[in-house]
N, C-alpha and C. Protein backbone atom coordinates (compact mmCIF):
# COMPACT_ATOMS: atom_id res chain seq x y z
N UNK A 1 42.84 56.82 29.03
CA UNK A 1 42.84 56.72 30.48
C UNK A 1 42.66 55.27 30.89
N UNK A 2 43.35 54.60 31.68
CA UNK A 2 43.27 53.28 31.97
C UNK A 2 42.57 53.43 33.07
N UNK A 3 42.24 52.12 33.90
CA UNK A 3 41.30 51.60 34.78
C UNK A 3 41.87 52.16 36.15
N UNK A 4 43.12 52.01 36.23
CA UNK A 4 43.87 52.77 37.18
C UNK A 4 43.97 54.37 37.30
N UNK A 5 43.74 54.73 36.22
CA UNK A 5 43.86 56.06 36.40
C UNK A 5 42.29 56.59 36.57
N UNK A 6 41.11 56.12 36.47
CA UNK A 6 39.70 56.65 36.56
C UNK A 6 39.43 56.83 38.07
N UNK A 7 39.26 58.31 38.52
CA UNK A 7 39.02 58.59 39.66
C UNK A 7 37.80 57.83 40.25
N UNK A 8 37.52 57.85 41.57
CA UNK A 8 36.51 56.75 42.13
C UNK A 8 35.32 57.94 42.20
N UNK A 9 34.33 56.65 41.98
CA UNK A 9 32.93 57.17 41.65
C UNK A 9 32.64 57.95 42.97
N UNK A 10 31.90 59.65 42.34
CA UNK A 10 31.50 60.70 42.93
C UNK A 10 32.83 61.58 43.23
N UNK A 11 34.05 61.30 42.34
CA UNK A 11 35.28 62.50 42.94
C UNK A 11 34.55 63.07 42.01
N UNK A 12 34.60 64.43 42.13
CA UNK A 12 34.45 65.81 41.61
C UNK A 12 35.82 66.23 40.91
N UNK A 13 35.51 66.70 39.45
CA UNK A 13 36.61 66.45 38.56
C UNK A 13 36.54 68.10 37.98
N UNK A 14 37.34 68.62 37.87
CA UNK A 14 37.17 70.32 36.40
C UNK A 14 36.23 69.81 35.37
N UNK A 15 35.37 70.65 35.05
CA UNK A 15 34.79 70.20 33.76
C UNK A 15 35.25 69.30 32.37
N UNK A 16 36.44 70.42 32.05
CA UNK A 16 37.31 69.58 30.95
C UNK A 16 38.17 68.58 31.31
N UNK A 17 38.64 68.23 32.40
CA UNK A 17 38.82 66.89 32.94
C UNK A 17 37.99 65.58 33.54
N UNK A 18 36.48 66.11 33.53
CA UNK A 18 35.48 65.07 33.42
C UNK A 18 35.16 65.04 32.19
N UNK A 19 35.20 65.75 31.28
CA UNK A 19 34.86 65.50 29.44
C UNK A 19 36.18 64.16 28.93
N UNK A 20 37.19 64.86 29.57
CA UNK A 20 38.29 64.11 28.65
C UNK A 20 37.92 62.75 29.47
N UNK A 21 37.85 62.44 30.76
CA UNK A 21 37.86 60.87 31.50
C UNK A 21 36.69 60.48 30.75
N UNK A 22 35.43 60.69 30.40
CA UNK A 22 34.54 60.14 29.84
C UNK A 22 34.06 59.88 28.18
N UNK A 23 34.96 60.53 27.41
CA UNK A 23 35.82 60.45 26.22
C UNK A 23 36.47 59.84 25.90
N UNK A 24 37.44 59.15 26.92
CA UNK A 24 38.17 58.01 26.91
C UNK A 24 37.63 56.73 27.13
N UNK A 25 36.43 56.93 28.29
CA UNK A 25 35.45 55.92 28.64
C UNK A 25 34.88 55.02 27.21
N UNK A 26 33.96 56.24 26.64
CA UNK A 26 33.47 55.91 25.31
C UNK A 26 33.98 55.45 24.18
N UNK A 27 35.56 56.22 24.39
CA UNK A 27 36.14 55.11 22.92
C UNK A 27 36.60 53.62 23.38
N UNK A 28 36.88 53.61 24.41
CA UNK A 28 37.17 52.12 24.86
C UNK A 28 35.67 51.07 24.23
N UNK A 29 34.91 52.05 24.83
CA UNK A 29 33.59 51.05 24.51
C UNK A 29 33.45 51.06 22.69
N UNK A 30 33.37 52.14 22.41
CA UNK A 30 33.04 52.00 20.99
C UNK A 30 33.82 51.20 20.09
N UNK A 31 35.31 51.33 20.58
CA UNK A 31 36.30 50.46 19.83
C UNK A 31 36.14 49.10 19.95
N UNK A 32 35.28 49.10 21.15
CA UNK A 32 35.00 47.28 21.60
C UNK A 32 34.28 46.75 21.08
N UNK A 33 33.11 47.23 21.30
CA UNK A 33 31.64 47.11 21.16
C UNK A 33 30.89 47.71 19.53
N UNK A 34 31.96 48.72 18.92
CA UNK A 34 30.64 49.17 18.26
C UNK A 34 29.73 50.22 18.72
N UNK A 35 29.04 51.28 17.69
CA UNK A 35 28.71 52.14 18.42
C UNK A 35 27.17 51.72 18.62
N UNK A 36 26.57 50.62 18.00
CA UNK A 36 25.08 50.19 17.90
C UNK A 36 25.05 49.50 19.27
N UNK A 37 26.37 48.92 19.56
CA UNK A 37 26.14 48.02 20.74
C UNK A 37 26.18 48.28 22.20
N UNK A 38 26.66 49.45 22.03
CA UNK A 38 27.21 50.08 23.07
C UNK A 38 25.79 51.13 24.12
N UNK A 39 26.25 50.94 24.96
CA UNK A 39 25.64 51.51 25.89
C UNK A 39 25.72 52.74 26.66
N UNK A 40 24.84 53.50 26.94
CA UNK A 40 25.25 54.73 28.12
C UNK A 40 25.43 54.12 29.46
N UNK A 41 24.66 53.17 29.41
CA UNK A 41 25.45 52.30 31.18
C UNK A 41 26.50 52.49 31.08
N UNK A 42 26.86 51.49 29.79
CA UNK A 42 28.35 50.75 30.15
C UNK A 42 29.79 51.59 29.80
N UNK A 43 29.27 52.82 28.84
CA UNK A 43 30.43 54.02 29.17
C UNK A 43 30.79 54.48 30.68
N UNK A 44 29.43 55.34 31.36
CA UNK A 44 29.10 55.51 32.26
C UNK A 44 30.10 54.66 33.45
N UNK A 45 29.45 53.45 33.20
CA UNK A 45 30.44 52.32 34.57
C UNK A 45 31.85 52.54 33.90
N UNK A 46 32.53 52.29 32.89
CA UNK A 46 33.70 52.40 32.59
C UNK A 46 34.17 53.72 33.01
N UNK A 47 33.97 54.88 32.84
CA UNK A 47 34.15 56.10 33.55
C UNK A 47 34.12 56.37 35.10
N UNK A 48 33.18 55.01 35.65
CA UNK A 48 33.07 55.30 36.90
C UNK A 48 32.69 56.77 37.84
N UNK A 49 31.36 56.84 36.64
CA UNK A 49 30.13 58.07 37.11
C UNK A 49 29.34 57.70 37.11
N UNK A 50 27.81 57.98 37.40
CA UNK A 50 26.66 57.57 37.02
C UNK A 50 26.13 58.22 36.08
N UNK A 51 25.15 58.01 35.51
CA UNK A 51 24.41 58.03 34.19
C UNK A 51 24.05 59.66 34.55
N UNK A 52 23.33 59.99 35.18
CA UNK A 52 22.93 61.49 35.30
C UNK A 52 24.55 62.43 35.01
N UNK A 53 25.01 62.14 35.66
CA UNK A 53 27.07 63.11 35.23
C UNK A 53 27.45 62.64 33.98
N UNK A 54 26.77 61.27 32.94
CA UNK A 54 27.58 61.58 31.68
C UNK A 54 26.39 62.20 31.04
N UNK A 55 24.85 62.33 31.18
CA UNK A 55 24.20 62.85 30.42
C UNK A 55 24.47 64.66 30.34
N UNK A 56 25.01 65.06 31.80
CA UNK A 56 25.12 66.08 31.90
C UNK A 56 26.02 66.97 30.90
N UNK A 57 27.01 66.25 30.53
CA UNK A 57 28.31 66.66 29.51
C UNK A 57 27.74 66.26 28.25
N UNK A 58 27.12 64.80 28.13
CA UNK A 58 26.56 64.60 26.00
C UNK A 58 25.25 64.12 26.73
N UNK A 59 24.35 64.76 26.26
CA UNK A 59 23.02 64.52 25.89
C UNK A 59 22.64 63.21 25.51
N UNK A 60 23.05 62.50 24.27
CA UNK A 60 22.73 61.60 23.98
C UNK A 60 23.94 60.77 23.65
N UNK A 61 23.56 59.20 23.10
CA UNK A 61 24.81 58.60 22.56
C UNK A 61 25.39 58.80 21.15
N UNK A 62 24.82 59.21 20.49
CA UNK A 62 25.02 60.07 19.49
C UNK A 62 26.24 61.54 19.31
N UNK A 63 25.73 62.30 20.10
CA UNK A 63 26.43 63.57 20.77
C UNK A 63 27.95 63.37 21.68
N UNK A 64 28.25 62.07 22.01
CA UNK A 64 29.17 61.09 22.56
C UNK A 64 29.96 61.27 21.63
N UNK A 65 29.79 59.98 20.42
CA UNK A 65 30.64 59.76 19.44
C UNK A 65 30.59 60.90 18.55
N UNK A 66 29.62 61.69 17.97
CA UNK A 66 29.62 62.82 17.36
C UNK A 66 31.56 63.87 18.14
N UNK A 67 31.31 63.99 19.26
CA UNK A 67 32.68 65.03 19.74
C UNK A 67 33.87 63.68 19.72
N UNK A 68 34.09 62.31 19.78
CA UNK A 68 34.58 61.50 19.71
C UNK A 68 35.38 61.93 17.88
N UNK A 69 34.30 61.53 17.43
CA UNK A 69 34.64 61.50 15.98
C UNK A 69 35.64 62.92 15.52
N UNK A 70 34.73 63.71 15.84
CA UNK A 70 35.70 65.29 15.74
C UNK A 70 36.59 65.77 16.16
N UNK A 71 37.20 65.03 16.92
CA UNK A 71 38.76 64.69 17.91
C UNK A 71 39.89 64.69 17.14
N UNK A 72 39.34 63.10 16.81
CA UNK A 72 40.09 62.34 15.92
C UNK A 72 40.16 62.57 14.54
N UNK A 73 38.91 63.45 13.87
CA UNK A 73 39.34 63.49 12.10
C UNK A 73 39.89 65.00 12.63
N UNK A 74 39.97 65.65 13.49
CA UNK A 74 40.65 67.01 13.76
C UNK A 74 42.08 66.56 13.63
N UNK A 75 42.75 65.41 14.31
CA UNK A 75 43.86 65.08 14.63
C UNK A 75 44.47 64.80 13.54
N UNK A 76 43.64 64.01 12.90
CA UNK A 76 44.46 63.80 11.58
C UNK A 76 44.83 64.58 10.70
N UNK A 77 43.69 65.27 10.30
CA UNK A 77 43.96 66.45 9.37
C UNK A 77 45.11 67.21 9.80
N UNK A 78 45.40 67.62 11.26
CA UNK A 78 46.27 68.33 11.73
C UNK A 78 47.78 68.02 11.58
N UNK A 79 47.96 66.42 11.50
CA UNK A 79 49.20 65.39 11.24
C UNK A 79 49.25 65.82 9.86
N UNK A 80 48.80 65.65 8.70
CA UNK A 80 48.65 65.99 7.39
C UNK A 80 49.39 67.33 6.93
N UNK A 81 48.80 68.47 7.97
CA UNK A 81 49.10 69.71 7.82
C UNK A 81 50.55 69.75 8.25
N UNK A 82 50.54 69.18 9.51
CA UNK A 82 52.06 69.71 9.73
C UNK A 82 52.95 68.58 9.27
N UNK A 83 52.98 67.60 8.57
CA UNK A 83 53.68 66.90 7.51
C UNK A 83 54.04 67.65 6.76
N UNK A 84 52.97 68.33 6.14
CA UNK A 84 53.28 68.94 4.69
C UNK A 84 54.47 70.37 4.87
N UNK A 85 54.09 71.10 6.37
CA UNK A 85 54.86 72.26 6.62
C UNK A 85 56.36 71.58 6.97
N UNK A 86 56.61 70.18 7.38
CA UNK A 86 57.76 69.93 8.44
C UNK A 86 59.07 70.20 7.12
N UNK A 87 58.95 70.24 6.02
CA UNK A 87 59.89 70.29 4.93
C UNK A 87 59.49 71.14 3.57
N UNK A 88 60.33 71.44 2.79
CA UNK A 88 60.39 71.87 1.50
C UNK A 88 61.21 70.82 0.51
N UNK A 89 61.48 69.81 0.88
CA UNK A 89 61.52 68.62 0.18
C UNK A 89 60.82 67.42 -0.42
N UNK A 90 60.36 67.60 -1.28
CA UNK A 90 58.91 66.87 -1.18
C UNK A 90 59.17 65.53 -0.96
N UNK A 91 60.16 65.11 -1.45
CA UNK A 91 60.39 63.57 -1.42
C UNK A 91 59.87 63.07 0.26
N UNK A 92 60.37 64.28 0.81
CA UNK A 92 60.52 64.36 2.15
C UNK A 92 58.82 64.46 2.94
N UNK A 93 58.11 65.38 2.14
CA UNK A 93 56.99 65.48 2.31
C UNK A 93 56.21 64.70 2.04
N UNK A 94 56.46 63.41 0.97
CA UNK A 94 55.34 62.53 0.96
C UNK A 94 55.79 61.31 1.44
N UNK A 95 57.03 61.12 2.29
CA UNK A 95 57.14 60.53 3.37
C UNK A 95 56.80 61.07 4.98
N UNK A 96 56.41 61.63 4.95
CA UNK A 96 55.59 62.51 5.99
C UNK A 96 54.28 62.69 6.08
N UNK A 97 53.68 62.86 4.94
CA UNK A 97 52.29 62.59 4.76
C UNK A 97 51.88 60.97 4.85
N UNK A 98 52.60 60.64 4.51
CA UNK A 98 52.23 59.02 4.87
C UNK A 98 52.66 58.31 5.77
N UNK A 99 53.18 58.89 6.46
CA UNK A 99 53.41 58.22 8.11
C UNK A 99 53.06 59.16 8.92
N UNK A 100 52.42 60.03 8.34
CA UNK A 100 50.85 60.67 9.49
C UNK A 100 49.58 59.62 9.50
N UNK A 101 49.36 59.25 8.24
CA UNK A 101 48.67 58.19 8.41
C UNK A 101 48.68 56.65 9.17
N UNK A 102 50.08 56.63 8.83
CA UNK A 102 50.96 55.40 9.67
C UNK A 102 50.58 55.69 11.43
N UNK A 103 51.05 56.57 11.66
CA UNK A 103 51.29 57.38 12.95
C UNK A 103 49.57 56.78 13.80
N UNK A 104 48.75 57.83 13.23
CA UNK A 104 47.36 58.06 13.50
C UNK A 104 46.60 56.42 13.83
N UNK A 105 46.72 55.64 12.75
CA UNK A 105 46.18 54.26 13.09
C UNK A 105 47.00 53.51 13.76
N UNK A 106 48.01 53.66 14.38
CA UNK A 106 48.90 53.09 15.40
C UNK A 106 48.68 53.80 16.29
N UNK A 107 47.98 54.38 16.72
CA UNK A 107 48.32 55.26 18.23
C UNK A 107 46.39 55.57 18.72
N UNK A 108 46.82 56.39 19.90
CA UNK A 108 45.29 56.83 20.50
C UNK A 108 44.13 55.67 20.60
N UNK A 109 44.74 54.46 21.27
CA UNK A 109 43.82 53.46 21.43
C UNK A 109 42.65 53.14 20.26
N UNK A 110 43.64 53.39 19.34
CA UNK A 110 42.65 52.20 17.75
C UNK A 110 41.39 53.39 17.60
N UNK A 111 41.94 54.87 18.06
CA UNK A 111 40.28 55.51 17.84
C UNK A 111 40.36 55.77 16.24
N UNK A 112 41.62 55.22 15.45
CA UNK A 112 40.88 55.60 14.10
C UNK A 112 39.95 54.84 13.55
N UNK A 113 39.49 54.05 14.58
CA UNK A 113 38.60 52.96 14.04
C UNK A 113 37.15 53.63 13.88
N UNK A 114 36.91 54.82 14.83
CA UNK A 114 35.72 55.94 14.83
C UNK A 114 35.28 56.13 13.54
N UNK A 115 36.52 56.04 12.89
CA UNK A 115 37.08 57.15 11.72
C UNK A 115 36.38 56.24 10.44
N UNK A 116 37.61 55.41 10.44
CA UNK A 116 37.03 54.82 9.17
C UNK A 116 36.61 53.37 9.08
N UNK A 117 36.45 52.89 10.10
CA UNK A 117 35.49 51.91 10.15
C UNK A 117 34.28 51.43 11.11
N UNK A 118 33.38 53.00 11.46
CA UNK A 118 32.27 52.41 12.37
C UNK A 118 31.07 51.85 11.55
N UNK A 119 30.29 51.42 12.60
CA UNK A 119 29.50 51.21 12.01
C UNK A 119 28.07 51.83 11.78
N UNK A 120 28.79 53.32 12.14
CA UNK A 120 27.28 54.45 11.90
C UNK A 120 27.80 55.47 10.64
N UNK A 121 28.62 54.82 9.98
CA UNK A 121 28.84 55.25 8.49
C UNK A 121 28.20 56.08 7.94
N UNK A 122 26.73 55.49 7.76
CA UNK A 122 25.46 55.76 7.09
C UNK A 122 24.62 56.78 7.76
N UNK A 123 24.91 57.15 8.95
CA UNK A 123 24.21 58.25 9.59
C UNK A 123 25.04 59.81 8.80
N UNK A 124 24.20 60.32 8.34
CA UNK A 124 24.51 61.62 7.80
C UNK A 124 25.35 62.45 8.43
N UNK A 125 25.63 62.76 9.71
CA UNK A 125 26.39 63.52 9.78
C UNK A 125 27.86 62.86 10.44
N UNK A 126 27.67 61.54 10.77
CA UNK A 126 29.13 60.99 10.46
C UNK A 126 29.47 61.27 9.17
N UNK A 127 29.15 60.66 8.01
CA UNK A 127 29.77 61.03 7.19
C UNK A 127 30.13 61.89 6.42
N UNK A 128 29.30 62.70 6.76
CA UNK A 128 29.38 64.49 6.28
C UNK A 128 31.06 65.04 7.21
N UNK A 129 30.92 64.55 8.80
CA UNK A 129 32.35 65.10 9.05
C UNK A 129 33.71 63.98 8.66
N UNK A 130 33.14 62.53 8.14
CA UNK A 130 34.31 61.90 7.93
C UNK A 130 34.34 62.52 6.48
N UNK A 131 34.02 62.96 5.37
CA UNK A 131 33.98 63.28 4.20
C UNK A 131 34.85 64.35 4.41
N UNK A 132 34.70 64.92 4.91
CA UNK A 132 35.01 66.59 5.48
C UNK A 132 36.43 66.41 5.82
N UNK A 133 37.12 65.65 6.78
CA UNK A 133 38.44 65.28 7.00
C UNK A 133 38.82 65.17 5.95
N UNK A 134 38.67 63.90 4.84
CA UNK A 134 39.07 63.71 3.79
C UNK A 134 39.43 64.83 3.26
N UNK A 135 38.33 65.58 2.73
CA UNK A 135 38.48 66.40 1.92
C UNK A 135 39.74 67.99 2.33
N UNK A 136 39.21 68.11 3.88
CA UNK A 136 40.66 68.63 3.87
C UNK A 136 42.32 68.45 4.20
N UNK A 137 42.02 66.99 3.82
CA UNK A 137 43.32 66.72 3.99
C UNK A 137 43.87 66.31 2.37
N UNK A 138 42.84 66.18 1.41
CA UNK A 138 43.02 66.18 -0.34
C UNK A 138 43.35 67.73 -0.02
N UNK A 139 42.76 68.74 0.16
CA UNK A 139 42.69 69.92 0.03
C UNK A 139 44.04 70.69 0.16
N UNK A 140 44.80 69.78 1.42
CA UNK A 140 46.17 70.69 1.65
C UNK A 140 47.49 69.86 1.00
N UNK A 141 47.10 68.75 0.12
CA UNK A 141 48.30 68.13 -0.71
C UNK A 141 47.78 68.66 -2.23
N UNK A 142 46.65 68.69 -2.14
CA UNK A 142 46.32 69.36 -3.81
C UNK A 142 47.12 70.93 -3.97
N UNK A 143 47.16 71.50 -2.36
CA UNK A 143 47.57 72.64 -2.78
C UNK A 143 49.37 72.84 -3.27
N UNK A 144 49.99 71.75 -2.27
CA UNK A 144 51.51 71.65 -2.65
C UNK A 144 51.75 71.00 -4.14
N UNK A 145 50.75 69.82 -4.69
CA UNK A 145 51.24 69.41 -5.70
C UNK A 145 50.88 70.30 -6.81
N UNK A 146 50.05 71.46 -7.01
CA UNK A 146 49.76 72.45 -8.02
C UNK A 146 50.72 73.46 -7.72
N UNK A 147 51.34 73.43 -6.61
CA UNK A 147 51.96 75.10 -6.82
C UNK A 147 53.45 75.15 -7.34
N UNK A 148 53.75 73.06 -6.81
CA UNK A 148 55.30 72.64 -7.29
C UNK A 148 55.22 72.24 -8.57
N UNK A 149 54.34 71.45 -9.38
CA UNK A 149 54.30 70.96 -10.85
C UNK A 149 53.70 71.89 -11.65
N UNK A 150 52.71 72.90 -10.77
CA UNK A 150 51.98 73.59 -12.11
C UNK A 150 50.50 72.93 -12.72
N UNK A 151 50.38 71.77 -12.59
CA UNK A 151 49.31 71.08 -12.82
C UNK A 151 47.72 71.85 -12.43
N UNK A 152 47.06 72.11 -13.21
CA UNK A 152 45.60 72.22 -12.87
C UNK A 152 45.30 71.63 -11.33
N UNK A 153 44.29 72.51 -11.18
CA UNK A 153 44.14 72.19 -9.81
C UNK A 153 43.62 70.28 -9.85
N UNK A 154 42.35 70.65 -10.73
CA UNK A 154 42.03 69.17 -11.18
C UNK A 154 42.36 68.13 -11.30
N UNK A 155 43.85 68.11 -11.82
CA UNK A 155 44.71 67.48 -12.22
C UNK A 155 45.42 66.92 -10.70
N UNK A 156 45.79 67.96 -9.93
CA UNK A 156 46.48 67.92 -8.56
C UNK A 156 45.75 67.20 -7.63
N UNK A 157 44.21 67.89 -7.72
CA UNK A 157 43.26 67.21 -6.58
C UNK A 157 43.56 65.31 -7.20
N UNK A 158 43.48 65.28 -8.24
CA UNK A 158 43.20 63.33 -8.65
C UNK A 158 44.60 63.11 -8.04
N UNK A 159 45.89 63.59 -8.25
CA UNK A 159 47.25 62.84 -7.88
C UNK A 159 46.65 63.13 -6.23
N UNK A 160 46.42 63.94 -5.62
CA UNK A 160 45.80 64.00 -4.15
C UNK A 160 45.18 63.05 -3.52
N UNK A 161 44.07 62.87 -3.86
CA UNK A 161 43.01 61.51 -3.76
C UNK A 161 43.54 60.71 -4.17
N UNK A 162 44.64 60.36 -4.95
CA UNK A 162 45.23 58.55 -4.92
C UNK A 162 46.25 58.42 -3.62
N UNK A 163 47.43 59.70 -3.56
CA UNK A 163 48.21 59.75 -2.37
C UNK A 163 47.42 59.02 -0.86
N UNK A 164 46.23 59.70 -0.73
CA UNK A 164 45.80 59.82 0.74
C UNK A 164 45.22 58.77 0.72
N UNK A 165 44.15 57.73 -0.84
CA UNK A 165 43.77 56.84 -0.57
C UNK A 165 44.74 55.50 -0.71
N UNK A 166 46.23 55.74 -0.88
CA UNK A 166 46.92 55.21 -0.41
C UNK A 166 47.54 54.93 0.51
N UNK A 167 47.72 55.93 1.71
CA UNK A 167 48.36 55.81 2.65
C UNK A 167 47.32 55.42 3.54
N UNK A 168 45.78 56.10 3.33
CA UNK A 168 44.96 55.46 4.27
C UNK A 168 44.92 54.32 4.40
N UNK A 169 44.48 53.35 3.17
CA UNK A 169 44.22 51.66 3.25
C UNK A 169 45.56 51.21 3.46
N UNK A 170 46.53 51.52 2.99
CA UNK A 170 48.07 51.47 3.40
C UNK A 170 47.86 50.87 4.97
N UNK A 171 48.21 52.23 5.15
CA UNK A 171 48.26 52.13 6.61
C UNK A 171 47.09 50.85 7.61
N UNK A 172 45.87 51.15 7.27
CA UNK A 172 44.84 49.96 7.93
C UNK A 172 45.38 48.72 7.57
N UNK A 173 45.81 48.78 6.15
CA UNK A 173 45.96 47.02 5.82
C UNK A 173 47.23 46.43 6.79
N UNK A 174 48.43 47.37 6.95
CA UNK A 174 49.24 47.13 7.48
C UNK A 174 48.71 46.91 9.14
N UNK A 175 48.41 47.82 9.31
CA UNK A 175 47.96 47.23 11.08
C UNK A 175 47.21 46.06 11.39
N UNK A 176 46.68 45.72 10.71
CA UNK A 176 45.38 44.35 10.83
C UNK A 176 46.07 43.44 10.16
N UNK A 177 47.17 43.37 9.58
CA UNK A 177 47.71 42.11 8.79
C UNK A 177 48.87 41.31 9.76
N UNK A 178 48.29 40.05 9.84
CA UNK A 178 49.11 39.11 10.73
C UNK A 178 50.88 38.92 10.58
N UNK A 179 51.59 39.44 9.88
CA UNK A 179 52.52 39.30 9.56
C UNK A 179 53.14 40.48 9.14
N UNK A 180 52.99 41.64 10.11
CA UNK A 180 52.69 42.77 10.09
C UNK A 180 54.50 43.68 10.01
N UNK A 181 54.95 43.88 8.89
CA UNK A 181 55.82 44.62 8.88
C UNK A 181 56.57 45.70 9.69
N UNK A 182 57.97 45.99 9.93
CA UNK A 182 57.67 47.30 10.95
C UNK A 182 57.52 48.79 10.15
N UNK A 183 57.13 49.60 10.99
CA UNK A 183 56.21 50.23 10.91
C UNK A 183 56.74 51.14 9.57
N UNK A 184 58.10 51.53 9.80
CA UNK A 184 58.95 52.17 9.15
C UNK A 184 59.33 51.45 7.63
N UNK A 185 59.29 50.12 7.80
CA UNK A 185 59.47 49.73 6.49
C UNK A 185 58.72 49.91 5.57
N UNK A 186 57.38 49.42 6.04
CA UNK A 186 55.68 50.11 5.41
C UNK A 186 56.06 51.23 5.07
N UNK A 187 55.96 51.96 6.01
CA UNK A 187 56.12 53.84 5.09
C UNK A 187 57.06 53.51 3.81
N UNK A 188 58.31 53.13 3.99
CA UNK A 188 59.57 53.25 3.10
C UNK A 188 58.68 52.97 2.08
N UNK A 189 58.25 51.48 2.15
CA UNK A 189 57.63 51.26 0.73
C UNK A 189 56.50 52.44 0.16
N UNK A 190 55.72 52.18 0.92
CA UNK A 190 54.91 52.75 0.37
C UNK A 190 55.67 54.39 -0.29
N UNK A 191 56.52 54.92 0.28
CA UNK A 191 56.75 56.03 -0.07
C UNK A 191 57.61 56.04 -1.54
N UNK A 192 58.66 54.60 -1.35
CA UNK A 192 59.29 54.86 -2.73
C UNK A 192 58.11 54.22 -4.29
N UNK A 193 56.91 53.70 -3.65
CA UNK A 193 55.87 53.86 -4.63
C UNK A 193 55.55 54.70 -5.27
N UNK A 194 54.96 55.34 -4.06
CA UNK A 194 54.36 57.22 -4.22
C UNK A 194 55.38 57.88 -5.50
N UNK A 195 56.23 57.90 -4.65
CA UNK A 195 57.38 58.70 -5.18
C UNK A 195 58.32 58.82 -6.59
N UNK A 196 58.20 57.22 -6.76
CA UNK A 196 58.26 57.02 -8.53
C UNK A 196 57.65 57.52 -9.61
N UNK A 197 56.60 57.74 -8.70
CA UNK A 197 55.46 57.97 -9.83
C UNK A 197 54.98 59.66 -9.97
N UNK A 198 55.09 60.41 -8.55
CA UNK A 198 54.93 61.53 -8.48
C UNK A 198 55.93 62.65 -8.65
N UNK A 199 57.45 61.95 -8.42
CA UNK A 199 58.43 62.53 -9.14
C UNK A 199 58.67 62.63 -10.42
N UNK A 200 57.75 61.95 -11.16
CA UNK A 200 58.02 62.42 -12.58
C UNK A 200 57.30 63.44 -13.46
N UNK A 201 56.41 64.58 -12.09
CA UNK A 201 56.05 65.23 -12.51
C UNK A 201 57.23 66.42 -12.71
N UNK A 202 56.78 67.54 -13.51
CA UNK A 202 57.88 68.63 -14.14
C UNK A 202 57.76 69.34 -12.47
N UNK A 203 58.80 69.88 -11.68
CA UNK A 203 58.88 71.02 -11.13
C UNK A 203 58.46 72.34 -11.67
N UNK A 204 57.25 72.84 -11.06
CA UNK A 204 57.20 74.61 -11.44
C UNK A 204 58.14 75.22 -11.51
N UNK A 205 57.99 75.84 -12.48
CA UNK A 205 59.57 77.14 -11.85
C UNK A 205 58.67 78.36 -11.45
């Protein structure tokens, strides 16, 4: 929501349309600021409510980024999933899985920064739900690469966890790097990487 679009202080909004304007408030700030630095004022003024109407919706600043965070590792996981459904080609599919990742850190005002680089890491239940994304998004490529090669699940989950921790840092390194490729070429590469290496597994029959 931009500055132009934030209704003026005291309009009366639908519930879930004062959640989402002040949701937007907060990642602006958090993406700015940091979530240590950040303030319930200064969401608050960016939302253009007062402090009593955002406590009313999150309790604390915590409870803020907590539904912030769960947005966004929801979103992703969800890009992941329907990558993996958009084909029965895999070549096809792990160019899809990796420009969900592409996708995700290019878009929604830098909120994958919530994701994987705040700086409340270390608070337990961030990372219990950023772990948790991860894991189900290993969870739904472990399941395609065991059911097409045959491989132990074990075996599938490790080719899993290199895929995703490739496309993740992939993807970040590419956005933050000054000499920044387009977007599509990144994937290409990265995919005919992937793909050398994961095509030489046997097809199940």
């Amino acid at each position: 929501m931009t500055a132009s679009e934030i209704p003026a202080r005291g309009q009366r909004l639908p519930r879930p349309a004062r959640r989402k304007q002040l949701l937007g408030a907060a990642q602006e700030i958090f993406v700015a600021q940091g979530y240590h630095a950040a303030a319930m004022d200064d969401i608050a003024e960016r939302a253009g409510v007062s402090k009593p109407v955002l406590y009313q919706h999150f309790p604390g600043k915590l409870e803020l980024y907590l539904a912030l965070l769960e947005e966004h590792a929801a979103a992703l996981t969800q890009r992941v999933r329907v990558a993996l459904d958009s084909t029965t080609d895999n070549q096809k599919r792990v160019a899809a899985s990796i420009g969900a990742y592409f996708d995700f850190v290019d878009g929604d005002g830098e909120g994958f920064r919530l994701v994987f680089e705040s700086d409340l890491r270390n608070d337990p239940t961030v990372r219990e739900r950023v772990e948790r994304m991860t894991a189900e998004c290993v969870a739904a490529i472990t399941e395609v690469i065991a059911h097409d090669t045959g491989f132990p699940t074990e075996e599938a989950r490790l080719l899993s966890v290199g895929l995703t921790g490739m496309a993740e840092v992939g993807a970040r390194w590419w956005l933050s790097s000054e000499d920044r490729l387009e977007k599509r070429r990144a994937v290409e590469l990265l995919v005919t990487l992937a793909w050398r290496g994961i095509s030489g597994a046997p097809l199940h029959p």
